[in-house]
C-alpha atoms as a PDB file:
ATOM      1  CA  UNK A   1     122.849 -56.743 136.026  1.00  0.00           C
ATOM      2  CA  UNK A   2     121.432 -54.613 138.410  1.00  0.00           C
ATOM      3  CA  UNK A   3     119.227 -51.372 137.873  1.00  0.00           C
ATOM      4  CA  UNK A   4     118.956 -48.794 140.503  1.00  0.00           C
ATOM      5  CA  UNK A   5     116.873 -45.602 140.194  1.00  0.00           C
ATOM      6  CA  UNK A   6     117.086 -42.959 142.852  1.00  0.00           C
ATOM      7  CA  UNK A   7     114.221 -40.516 143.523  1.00  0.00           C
ATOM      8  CA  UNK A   8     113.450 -37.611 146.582  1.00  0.00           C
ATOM      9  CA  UNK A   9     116.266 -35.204 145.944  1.00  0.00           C
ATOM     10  CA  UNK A  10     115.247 -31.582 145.466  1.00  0.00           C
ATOM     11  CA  UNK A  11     115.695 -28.399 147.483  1.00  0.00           C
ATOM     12  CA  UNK A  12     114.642 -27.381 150.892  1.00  0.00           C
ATOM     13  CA  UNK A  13     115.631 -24.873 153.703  1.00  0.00           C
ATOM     14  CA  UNK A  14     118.265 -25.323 156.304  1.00  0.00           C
ATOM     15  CA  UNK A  15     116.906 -27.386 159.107  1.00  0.00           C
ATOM     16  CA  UNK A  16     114.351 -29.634 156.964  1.00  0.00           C
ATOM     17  CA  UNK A  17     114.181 -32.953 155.791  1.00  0.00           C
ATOM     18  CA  UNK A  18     114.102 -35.031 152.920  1.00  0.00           C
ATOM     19  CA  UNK A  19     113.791 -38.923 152.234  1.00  0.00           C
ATOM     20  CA  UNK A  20     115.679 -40.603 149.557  1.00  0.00           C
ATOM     21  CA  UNK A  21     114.554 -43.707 147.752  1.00  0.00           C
ATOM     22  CA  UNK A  22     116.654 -46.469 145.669  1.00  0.00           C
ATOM     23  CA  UNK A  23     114.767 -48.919 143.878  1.00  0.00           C
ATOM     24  CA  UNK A  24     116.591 -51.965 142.231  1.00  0.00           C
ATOM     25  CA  UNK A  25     115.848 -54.057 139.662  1.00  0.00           C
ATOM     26  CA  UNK A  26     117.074 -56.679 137.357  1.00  0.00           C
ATOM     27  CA  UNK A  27     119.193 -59.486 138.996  1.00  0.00           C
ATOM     28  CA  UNK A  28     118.433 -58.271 142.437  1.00  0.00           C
ATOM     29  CA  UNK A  29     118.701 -61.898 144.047  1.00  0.00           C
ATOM     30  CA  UNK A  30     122.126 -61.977 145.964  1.00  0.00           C
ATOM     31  CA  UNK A  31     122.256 -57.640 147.040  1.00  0.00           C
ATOM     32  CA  UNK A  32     123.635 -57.851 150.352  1.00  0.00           C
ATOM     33  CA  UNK A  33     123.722 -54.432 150.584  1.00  0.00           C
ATOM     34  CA  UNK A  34     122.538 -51.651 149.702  1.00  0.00           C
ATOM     35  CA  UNK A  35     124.031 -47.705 150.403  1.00  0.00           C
ATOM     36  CA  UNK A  36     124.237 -44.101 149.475  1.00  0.00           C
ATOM     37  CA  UNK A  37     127.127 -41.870 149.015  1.00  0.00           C
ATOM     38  CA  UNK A  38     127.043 -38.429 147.707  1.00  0.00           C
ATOM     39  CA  UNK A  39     129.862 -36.112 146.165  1.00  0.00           C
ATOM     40  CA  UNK A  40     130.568 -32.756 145.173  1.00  0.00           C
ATOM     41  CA  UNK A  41     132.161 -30.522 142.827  1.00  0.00           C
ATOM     42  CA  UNK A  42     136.189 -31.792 143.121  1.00  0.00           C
ATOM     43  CA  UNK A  43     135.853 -34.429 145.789  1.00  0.00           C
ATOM     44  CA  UNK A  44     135.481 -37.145 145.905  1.00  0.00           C
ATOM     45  CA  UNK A  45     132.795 -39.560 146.307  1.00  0.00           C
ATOM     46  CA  UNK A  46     132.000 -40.459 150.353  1.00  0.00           C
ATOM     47  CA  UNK A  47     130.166 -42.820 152.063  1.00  0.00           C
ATOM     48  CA  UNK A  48     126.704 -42.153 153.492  1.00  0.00           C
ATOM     49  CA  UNK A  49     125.224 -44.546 154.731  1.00  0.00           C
ATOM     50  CA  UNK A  50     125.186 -47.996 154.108  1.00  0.00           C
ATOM     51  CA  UNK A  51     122.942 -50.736 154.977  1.00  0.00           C
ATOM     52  CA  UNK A  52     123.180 -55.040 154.764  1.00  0.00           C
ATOM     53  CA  UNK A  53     120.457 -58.024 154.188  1.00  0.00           C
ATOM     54  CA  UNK A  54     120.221 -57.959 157.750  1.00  0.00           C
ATOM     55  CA  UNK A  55     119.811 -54.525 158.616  1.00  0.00           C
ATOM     56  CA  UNK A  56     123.447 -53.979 160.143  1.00  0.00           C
ATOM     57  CA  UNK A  57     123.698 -50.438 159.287  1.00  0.00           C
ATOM     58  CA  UNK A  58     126.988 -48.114 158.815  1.00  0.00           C
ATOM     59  CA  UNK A  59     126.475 -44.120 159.155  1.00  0.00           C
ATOM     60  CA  UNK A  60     129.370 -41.447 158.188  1.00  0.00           C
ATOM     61  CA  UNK A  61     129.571 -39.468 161.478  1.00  0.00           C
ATOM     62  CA  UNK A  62     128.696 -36.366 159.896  1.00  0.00           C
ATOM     63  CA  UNK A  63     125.185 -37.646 159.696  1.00  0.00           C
ATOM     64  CA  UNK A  64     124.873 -39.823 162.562  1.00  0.00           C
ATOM     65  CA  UNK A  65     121.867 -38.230 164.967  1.00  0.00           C
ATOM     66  CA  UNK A  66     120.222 -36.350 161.555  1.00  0.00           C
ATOM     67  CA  UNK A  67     120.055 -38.970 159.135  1.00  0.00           C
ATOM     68  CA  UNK A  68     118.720 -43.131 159.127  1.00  0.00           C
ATOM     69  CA  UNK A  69     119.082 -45.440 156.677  1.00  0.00           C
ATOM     70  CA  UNK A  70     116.224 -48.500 156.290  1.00  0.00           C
ATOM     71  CA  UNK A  71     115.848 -51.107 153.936  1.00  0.00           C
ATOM     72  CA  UNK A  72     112.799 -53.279 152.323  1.00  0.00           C
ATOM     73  CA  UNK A  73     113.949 -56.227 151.162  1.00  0.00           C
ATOM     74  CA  UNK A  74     110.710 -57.516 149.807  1.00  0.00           C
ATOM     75  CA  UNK A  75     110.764 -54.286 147.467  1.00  0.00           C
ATOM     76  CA  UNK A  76     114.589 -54.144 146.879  1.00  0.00           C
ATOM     77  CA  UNK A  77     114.320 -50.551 148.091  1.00  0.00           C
ATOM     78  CA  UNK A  78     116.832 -48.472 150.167  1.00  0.00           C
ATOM     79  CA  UNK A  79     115.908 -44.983 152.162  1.00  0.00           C
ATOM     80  CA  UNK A  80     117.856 -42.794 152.969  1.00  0.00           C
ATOM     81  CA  UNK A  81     115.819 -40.089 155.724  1.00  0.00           C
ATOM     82  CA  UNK A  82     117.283 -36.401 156.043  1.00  0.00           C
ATOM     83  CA  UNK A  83     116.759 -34.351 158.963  1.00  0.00           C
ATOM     84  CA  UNK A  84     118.271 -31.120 160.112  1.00  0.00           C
ATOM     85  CA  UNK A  85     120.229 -30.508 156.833  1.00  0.00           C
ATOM     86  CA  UNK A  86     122.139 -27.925 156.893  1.00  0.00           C
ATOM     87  CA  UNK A  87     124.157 -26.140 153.643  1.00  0.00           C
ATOM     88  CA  UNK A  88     126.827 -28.838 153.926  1.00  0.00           C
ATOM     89  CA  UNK A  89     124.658 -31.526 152.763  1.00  0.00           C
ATOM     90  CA  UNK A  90     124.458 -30.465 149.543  1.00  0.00           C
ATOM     91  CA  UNK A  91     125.559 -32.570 147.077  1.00  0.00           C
ATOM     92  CA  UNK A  92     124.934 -35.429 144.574  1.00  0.00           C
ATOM     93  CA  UNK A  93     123.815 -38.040 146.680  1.00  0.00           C
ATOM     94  CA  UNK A  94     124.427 -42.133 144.714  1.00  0.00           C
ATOM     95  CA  UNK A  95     122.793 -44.923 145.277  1.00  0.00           C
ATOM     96  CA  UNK A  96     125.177 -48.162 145.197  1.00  0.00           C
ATOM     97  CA  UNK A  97     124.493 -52.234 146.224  1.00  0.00           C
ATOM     98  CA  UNK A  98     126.526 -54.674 146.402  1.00  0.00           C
ATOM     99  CA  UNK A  99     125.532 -58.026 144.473  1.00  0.00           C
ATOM    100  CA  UNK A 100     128.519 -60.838 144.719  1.00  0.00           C
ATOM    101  CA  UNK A 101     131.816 -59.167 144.024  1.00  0.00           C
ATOM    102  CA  UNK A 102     130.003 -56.608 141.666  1.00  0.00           C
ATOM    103  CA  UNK A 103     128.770 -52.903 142.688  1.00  0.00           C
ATOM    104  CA  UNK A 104     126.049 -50.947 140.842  1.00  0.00           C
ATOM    105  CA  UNK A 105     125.659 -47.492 141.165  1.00  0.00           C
ATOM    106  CA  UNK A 106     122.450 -45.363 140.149  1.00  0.00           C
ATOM    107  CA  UNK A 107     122.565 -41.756 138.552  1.00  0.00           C
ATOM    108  CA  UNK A 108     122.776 -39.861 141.265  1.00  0.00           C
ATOM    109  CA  UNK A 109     120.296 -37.477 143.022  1.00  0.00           C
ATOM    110  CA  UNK A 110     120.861 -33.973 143.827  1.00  0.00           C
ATOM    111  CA  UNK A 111     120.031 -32.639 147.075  1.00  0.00           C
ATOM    112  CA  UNK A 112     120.456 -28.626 147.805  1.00  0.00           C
ATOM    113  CA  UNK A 113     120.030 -27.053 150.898  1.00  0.00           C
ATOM    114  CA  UNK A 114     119.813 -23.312 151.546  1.00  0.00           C
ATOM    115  CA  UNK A 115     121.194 -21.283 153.788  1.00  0.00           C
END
């Protein structure tokens, strides 16, 4: 089993930044990637950004230029960096990896951004 624990949500004011941070533990030998996702209210859960062993990294468009996504293996921690959020951002944001054919999810963060 795998234990993830998300931390850095909060609110902040349209234009600023925050950093997200997934820790795993447990059976984290094999994680071959690591990712967040957020969701709101009625809808459904969408992909983030997403990140493998080797640092290939996947970004939803709606965040490419404002957000990155960086990985420390040694630590089996995932980042997620936030810059010019804007209102639209807010949401639960989920931390998920990918160990074999098995995914873990964490309990979500939530992130709030005012107008």
């Amino acid at each position: 089993q795998v234990q993830l624990v998300e931390s850095g949500g909060g609110l902040v004011q349209t234009g600023g930044s925050l950093r997200l941070s997934c820790a795993a533990s447990g059976s984290t030998s094999g994680i071959r990637g690591m990712g967040w996702y957020r969701q709101t209210p009625g809808k459904q859960r969408e992909l983030v950004a997403f990140i493998d062993r080797i640092g290939t990294t996947n970004l939803a468009d709606f965040v490419k230029g404002r957000f990155t996504i960086s990985r420390d293996n040694a630590e089996n921690t995932v980042y997620l960096q936030m810059n010019s959020l804007k209102p639209e951002d807010t949401a639960v944001y989920f931390c998920k990896a990918l160990r074999w054919g098995d995914e873990y999810w964490g309990q979500g963060t939530q992130v709030t951004v005012s107008s």
